[in-house]
Protein backbone atom coordinates (compact mmCIF):
# COMPACT_ATOMS: atom_id res chain seq x y z
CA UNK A 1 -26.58 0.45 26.21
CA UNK A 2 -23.66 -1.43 24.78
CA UNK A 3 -20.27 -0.89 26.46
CA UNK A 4 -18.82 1.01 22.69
CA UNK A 5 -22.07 2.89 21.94
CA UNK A 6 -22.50 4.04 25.57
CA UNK A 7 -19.31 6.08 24.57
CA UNK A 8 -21.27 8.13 22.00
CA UNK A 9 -24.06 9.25 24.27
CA UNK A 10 -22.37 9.53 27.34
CA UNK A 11 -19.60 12.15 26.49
CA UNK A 12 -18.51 11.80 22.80
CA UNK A 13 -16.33 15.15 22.25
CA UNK A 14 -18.19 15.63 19.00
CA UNK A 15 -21.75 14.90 20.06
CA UNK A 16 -22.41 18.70 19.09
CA UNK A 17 -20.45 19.00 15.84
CA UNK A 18 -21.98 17.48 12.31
CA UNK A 19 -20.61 14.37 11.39
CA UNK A 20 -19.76 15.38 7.94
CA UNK A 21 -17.43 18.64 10.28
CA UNK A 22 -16.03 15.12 12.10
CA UNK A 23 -15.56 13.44 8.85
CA UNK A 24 -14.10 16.26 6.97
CA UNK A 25 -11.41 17.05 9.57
CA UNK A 26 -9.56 13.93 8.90
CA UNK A 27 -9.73 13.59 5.21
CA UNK A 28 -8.57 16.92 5.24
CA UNK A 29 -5.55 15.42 7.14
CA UNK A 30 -5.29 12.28 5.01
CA UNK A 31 -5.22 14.84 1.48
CA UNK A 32 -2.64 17.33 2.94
CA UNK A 33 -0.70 14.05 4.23
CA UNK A 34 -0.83 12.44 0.66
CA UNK A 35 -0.46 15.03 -1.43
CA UNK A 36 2.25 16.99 0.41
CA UNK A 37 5.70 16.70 -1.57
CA UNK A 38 4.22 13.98 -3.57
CA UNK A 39 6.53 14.36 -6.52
CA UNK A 40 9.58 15.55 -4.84
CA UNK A 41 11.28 11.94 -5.50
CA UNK A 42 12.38 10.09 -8.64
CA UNK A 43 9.95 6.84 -9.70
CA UNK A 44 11.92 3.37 -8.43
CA UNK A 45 12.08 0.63 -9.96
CA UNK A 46 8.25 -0.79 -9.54
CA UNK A 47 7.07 2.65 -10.56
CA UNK A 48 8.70 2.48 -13.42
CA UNK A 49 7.19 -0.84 -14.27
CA UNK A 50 4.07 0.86 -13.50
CA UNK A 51 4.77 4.21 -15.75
CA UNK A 52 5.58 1.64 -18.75
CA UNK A 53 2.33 -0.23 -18.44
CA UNK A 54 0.44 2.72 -18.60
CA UNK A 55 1.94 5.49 -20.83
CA UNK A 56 2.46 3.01 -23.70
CA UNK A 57 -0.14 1.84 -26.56
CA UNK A 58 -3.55 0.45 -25.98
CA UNK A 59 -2.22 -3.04 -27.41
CA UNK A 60 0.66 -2.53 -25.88
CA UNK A 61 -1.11 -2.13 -22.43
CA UNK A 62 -3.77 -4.70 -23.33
CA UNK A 63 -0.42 -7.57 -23.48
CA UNK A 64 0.89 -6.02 -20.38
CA UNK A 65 -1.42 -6.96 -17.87
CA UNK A 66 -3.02 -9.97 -19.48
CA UNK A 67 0.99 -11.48 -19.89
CA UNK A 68 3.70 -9.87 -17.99
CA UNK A 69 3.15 -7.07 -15.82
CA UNK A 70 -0.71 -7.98 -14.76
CA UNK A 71 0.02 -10.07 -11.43
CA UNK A 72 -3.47 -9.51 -9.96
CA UNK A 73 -3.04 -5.41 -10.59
CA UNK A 74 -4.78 -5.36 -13.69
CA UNK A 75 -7.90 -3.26 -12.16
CA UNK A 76 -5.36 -0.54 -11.02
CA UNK A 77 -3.37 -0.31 -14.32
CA UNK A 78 -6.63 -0.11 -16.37
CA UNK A 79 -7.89 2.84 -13.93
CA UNK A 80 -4.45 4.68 -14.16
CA UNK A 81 -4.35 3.74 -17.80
CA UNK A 82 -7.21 5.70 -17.97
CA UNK A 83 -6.05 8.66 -15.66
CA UNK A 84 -5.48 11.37 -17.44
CA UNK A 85 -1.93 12.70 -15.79
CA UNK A 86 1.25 10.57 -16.45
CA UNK A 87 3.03 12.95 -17.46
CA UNK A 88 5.26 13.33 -14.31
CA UNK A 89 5.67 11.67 -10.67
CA UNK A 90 2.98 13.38 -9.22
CA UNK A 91 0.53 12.95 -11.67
CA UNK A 92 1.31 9.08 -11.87
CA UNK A 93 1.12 8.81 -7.89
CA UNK A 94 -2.02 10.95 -7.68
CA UNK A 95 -4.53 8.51 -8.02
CA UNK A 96 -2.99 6.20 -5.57
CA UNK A 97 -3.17 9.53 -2.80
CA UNK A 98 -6.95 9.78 -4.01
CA UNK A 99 -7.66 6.03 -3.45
CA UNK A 100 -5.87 6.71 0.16
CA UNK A 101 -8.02 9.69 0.78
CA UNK A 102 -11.23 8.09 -0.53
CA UNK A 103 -10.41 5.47 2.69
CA UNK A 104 -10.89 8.32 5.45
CA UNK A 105 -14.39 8.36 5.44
CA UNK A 106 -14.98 4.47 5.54
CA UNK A 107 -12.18 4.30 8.37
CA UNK A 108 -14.52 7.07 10.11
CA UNK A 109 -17.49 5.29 9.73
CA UNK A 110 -16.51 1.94 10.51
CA UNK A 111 -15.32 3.44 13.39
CA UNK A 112 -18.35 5.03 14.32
CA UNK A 113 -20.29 1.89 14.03
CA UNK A 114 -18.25 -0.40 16.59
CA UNK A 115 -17.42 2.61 19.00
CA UNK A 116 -19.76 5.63 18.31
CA UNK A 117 -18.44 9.26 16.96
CA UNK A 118 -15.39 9.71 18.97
CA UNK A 119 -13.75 6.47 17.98
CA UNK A 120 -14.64 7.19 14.84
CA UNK A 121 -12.97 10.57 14.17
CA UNK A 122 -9.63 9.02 16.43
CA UNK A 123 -9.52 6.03 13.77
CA UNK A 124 -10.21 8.34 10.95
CA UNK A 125 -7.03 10.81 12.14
CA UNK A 126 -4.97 8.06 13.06
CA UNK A 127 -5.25 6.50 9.50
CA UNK A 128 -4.64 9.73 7.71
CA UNK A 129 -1.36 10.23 9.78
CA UNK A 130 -0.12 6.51 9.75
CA UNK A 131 3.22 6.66 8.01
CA UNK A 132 2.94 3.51 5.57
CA UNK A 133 -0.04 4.62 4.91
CA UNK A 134 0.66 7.63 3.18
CA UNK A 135 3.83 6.28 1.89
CA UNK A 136 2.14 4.09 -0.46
CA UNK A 137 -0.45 6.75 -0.88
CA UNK A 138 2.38 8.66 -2.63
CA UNK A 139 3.64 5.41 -4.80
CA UNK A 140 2.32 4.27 -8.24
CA UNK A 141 1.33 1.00 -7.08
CA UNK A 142 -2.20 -0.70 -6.29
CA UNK A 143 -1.84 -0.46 -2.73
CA UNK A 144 -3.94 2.45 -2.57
CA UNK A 145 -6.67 0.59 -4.40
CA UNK A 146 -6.24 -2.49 -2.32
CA UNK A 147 -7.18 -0.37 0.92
CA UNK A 148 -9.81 1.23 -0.66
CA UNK A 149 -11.65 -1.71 -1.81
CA UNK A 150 -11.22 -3.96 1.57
CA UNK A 151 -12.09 -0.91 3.40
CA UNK A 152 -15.10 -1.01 1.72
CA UNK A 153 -15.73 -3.85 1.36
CA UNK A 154 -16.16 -4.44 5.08
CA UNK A 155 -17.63 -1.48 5.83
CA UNK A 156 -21.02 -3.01 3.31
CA UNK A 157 -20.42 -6.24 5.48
CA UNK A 158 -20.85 -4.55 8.37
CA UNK A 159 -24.20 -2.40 6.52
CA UNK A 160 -25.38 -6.21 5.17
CA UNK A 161 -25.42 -7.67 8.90
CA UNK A 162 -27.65 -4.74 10.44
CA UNK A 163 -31.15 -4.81 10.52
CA UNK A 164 -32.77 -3.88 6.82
CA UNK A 165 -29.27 -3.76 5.41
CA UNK A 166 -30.42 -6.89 3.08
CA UNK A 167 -29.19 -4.81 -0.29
CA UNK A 168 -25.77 -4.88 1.13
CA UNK A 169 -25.52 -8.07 0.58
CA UNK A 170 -24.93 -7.31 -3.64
CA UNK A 171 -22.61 -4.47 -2.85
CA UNK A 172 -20.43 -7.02 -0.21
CA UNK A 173 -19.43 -9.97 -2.69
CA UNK A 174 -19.17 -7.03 -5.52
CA UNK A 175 -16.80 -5.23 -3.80
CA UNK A 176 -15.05 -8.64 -2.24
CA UNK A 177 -14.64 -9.85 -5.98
CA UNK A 178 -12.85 -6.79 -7.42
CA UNK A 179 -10.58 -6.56 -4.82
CA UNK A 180 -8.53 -9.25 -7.18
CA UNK A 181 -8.06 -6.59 -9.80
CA UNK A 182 -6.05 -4.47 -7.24
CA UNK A 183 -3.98 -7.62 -5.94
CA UNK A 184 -4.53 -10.83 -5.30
CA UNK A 185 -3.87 -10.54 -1.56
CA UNK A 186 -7.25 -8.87 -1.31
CA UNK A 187 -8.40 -12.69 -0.62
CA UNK A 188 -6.92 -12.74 2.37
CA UNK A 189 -10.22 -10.21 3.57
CA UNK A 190 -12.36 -13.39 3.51
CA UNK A 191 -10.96 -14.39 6.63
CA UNK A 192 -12.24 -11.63 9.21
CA UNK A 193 -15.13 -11.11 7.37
CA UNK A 194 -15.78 -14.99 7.96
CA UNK A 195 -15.13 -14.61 11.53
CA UNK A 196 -17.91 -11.86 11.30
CA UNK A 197 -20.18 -13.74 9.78
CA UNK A 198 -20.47 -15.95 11.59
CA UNK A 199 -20.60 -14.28 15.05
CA UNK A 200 -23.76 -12.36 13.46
CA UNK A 201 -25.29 -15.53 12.01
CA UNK A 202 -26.92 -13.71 9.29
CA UNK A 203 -29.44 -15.56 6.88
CA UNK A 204 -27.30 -17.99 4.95
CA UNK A 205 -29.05 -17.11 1.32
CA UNK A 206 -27.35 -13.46 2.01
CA UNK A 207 -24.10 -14.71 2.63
CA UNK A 208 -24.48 -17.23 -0.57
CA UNK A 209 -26.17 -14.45 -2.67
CA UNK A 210 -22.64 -12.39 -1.79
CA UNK A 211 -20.47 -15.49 -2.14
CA UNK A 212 -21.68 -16.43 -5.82
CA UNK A 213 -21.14 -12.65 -7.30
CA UNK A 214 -17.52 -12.18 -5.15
CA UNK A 215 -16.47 -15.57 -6.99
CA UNK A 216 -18.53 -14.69 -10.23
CA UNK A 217 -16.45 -11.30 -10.63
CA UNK A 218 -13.24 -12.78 -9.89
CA UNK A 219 -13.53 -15.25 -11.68
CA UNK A 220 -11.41 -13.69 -15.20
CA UNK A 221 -8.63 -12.50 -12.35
CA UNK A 222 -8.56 -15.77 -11.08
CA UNK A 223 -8.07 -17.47 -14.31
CA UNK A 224 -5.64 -14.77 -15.94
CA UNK A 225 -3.90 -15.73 -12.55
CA UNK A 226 -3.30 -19.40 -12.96
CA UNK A 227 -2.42 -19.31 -16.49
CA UNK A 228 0.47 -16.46 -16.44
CA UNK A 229 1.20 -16.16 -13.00
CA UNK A 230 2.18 -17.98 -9.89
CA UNK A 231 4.47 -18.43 -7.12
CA UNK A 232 7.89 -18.89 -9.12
CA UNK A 233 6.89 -14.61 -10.06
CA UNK A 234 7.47 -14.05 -5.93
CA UNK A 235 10.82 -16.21 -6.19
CA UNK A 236 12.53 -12.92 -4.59
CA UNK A 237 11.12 -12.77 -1.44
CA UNK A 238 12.86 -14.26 1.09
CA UNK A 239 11.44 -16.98 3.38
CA UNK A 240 10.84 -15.45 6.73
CA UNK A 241 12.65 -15.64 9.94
CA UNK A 242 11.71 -14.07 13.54
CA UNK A 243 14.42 -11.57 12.98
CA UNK A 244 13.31 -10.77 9.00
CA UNK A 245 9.49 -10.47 10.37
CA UNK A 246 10.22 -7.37 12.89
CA UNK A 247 12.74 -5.69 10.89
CA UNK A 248 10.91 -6.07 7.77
CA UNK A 249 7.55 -5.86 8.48
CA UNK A 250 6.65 -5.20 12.00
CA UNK A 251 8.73 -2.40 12.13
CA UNK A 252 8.01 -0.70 8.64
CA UNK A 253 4.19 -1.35 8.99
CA UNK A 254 4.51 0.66 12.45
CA UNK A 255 7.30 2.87 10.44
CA UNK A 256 9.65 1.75 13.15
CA UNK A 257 8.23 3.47 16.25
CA UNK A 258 7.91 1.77 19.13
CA UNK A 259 5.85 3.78 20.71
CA UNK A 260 2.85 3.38 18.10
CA UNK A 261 3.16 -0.88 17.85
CA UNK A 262 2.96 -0.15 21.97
CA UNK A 263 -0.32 1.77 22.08
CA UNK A 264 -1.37 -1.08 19.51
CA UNK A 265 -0.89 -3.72 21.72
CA UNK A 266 -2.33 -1.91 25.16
CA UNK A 267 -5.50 -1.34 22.85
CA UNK A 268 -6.07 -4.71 21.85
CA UNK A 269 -5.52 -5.79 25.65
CA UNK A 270 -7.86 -3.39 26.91
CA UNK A 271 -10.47 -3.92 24.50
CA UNK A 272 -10.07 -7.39 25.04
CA UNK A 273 -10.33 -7.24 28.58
CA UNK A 274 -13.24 -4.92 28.78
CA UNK A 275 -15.12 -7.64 26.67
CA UNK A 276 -14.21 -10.70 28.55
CA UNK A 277 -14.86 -8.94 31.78
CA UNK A 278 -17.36 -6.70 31.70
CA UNK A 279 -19.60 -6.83 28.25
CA UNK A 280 -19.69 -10.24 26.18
CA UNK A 281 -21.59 -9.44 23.63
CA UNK A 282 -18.80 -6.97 22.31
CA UNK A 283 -17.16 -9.50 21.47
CA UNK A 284 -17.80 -9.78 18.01
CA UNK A 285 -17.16 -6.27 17.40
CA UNK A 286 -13.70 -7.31 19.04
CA UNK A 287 -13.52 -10.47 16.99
CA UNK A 288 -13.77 -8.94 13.59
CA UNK A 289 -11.34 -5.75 14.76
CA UNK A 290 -8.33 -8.47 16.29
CA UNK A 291 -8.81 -10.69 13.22
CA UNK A 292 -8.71 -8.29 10.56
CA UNK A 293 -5.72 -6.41 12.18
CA UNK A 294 -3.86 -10.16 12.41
CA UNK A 295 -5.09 -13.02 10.15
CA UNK A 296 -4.08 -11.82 6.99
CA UNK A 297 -0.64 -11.17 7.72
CA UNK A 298 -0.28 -14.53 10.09
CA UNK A 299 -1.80 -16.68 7.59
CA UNK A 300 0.43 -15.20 5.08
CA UNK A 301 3.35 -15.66 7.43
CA UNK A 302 2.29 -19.58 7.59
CA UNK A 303 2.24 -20.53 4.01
CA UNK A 304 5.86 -18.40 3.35
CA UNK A 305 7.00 -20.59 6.26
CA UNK A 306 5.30 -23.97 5.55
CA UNK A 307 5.07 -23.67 1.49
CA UNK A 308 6.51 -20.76 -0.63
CA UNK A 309 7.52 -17.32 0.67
CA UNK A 310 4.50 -14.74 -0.20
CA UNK A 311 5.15 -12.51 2.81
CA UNK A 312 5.58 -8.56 2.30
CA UNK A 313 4.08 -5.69 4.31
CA UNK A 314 2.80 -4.00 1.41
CA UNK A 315 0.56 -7.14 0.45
CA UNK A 316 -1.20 -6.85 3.71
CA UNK A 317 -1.12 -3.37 4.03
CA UNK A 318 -5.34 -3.37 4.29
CA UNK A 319 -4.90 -4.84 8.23
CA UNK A 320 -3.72 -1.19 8.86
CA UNK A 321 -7.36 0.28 8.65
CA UNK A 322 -7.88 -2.39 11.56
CA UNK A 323 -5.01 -1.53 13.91
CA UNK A 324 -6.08 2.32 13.58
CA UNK A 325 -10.26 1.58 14.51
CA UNK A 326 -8.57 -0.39 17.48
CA UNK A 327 -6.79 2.66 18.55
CA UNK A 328 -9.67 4.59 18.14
CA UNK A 329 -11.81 2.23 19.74
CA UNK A 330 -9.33 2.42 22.92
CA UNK A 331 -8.90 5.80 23.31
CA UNK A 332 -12.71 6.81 23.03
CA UNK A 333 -13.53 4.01 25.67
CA UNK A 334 -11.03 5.45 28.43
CA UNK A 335 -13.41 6.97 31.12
CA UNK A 336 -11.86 10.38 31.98
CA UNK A 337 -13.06 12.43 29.40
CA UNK A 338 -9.58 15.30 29.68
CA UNK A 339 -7.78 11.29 29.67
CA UNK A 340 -9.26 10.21 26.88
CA UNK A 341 -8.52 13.25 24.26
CA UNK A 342 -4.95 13.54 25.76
CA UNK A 343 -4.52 9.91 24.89
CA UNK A 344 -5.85 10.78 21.60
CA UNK A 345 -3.31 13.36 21.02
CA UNK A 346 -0.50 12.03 22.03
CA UNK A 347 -0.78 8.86 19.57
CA UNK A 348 -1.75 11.32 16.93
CA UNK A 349 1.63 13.19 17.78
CA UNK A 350 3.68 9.98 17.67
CA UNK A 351 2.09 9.65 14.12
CA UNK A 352 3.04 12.65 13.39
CA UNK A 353 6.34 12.24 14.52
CA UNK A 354 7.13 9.07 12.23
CA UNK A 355 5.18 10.92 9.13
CA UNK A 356 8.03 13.95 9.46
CA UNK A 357 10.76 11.21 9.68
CA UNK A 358 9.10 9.45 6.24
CA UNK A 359 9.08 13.03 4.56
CA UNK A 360 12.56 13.80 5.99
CA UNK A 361 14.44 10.32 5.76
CA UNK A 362 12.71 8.21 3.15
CA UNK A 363 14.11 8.25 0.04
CA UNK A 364 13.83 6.17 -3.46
CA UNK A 365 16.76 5.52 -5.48
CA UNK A 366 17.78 8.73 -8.02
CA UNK A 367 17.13 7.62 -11.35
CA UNK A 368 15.38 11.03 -12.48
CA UNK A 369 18.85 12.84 -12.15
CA UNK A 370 20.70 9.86 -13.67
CA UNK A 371 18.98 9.81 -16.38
CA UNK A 372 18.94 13.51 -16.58
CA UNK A 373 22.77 13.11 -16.63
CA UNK A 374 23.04 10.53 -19.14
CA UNK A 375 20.74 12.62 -21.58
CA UNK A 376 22.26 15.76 -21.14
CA UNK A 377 25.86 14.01 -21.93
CA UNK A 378 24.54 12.18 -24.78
CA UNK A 379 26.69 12.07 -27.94
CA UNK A 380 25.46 10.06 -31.22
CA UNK A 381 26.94 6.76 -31.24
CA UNK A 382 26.93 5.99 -27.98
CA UNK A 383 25.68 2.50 -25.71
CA UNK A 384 24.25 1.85 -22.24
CA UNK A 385 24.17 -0.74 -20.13
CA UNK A 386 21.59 -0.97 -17.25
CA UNK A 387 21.22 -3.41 -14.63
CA UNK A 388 18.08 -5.15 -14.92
CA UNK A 389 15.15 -4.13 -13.85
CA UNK A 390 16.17 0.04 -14.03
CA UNK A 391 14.96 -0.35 -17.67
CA UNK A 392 11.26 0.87 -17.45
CA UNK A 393 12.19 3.62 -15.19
CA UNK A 394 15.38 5.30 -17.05
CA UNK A 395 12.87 5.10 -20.30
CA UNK A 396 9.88 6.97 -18.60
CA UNK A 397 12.59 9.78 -18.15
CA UNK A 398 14.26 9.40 -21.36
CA UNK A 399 10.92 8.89 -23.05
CA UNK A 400 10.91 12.80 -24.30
CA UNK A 401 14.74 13.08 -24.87
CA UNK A 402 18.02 11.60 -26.49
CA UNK A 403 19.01 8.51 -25.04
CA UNK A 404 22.00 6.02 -25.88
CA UNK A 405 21.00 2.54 -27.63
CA UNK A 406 21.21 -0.24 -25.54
CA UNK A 407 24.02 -2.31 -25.77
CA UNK A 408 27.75 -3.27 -25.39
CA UNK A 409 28.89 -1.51 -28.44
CA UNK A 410 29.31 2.09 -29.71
CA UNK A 411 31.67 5.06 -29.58
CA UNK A 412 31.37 5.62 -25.53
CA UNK A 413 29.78 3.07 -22.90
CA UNK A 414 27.14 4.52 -20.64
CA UNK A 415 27.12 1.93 -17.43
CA UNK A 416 24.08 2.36 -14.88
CA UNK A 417 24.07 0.45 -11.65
CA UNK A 418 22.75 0.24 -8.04
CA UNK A 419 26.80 0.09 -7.22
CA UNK A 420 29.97 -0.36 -8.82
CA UNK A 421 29.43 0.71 -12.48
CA UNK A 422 31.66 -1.59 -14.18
CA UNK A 423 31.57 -3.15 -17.89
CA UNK A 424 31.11 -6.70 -18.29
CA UNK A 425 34.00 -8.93 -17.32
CA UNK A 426 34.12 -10.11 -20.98
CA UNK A 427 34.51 -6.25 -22.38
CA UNK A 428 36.07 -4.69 -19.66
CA UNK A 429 39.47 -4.88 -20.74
CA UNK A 430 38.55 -2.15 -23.82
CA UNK A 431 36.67 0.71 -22.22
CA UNK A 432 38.48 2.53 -19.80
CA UNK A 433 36.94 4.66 -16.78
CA UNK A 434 36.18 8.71 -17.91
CA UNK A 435 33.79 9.84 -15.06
CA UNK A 436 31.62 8.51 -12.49
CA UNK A 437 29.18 9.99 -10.38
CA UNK A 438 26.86 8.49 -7.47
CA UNK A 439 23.32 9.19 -6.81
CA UNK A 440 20.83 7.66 -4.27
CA UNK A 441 21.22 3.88 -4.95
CA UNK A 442 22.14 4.64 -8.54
CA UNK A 443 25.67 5.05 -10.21
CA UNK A 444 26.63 6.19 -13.40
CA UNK A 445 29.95 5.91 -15.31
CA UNK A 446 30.90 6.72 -18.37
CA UNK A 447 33.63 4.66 -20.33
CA UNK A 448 35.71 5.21 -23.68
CA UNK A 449 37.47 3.00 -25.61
CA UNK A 450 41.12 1.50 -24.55
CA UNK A 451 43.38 2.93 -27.19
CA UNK A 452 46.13 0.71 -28.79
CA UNK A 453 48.83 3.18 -26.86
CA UNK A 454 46.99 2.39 -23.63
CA UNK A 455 46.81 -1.51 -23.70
């Protein structure tokens, strides 16, 4: 019996409870994780981009994501288009927390099929309780869509390459090809599934048969891709350095706990030497588990180095599902049974740990009560100014109330920044300062007009 399936038979904790008990127990987890205090914080600015996609007009939508807000989301807008609750911050994040929870299962049960029950129900917990998981689980982005899909994705790969799993094949390179309409970093999956592939060696018509429909329903992303987007869209992101790469995406993807990116690293060592040493042909359970956890982010790493900077954590956030199987993997393997589920715990309690400091600690910039204070303090007549990029997200709150008309003239000056709410230089010498008040990363101040006894 195989090194990771010995594990199952010879003292799997759950060997006497149903697998659907194992697999509910986790998603149970992941729902209360995602869900819990999911409104509680204003839309930022990408939600906001997000909110305007979706709440306006059908045409209106339709020239969004073909032209300017598309960027290789257009599967997710269409879906949330098509969700019926937008009405608020938790309806508009819902679907992403569904997405999230929808991944619990597949973690379980890829899990389950490269280390038997146990390390399936560890992965399964430890992805419901990773911190950046659920964070963007509780964001109106596509990044609960992108898991989703890769998850799945790989876990029909891994149904494709067992014996009789020839129909798999279809469901593979369909589910490889729409991961494009949730973002374009989904490609970067090809890479450990290739190392898969071709550890198994499986019939090379299969892998073509998967290749032609993954490319065949891609292909309108790929083109709506070329022709309105590119690089010069990611000109914001910085080009990496050793220090930018563990404060900015090491430590967020691990949601800065040591302790976590620790047991990470003893996992992959032990797995790895357990393989070397003692049973070769795990290794391309191993393979496909190491490479999915690193190639997407290091090969994204290379080309922001060598060619454009591409890199951010939430555009690889799929390796995640990878690093939590590995943990999984570990913990099930350790010999001592008592060992083994105290190991278990204990990384589920540093989870646990980081997810209280995300709920505690994390926080979006304010621009629900800013607008809320700009509305209520409305007069006719009056102008605002906002700094770019807050416009879709004041709108989505001002959307059902009075609002000021945007510009640099009227009978008061409404002036909304991150910091330092100040008229432009070229008007600033004919509004003077009335009030000002700071929220989380957002300032308001409101201005009248210099009188001629005042200048």
């Amino acid at each position: 019996m195989m090194i990771l399936r010995g594990l199952a038979t010879r003292r799997d904790f759950g060997a006497r409870i149903p697998t659907w008990l194992l697999v509910a127990v986790p998603t149970a987890i992941g729902a209360i994780a995602n869900l819990l205090w999911i409104g509680r914080q204003s839309l930022w600015q990408d939600e906001g981009v997000t909110a305007q996609v979706v709440t306006t007009t059908w045409p209106g939508f339709w020239n969004d994501i073909t032209t300017a807000y598309g960027g290789g989301m257009t599967g997710y807008f269409l879906l949330l288009r098509m969700w019926p609750f937008h009405d608020d911050e938790q309806g508009l994040r819902s679907l992403s927390a569904l997405f999230m929870i929808a991944s619990v299962p597949l973690v379980f049960w890829i899990g389950k099929e490269l280390g038997g029950r146990a390390a399936g129900w560890w992965a399964a917990s430890i992805f419901a309780l990773w911190p950046f998981i659920v964070s963007y689980g509780q964001e109106a982005r596509p990044y609960g869509l992108l898991v989703l899909i890769t998850v799945a994705a790989t876990a029909a790969l891994l149904k494709a390459t067992r014996p009789g799993g020839r129909r798999w094949w279809a469901a593979y390179g369909v589910l490889l090809g729409l991961g494009m309409y949730a973002q374009m970093f989904a490609l970067l999956m090809v890479l450990p599934h290739a190392v898969w592939i071709v550890m198994r060696r499986p019939p090379r018509r299969h892998v073509a048969m998967a290749a032609g429909l993954a490319v065949l329903v891609a292909s309108p992303m790929v083109v709506l891709l070329f022709f309105h987007f590119g690089t010069p869209a990611l000109n914001w992101i910085p080009r990496p350095t050793l220090g930018w790469l563990w404060t900015d995406v090491v430590q967020p993807m691990t949601w800065y706990s040591r302790s976590l990116l620790a047991a990470l690293m003893l996992a992959v060592l032990g797995l790895g030497a357990v393989a070397i040493f003692r049973q070769r042909d795990e290794l391309p359970r191993l393979a496909l588990l190491v490479s999915w956890a690193t190639l997407p982010l290091l090969v994204a790493l290379g080309y922001s180095l060598l060619i454009h900077p591409v890199l951010q954590p939430r555009y690889v956030i799929y390796i995640i599902p990878a690093w939590a199987v590995l943990l999984g993997v570990a913990i099930a393997k350790i010999p001592a049974r008592v060992a083994s589920v105290a190991v278990g715990f204990v990384v589920l309690a540093i989870c646990a740990q980081s997810l209280q400091g995300y709920y505690s600690g994390y926080l979006k910039p304010d621009f629900r009560d800013a607008a809320a204070l700009v509305s209520s303090q409305t007069q006719p007549g009056d102008a605002v100014i906002e700094e770019d990029g807050m416009e879709p997200a004041l709108d989505y709150y001002w959307r059902n109330s009075q609002k000021p008309t945007v510009g640099t003239t009227g009978s008061r000056l409404w002036v909304i920044q991150t910091s330092n709410p100040v008229p432009p230089e070229s008007i600033a010498a004919d509004w003077r300062l009335a009030s000002r008040t700071d929220f989380y990363q957002v300032s308001v101040a409101l201005y009248l007009p210099v009188t001629a006894a005042e200048r």
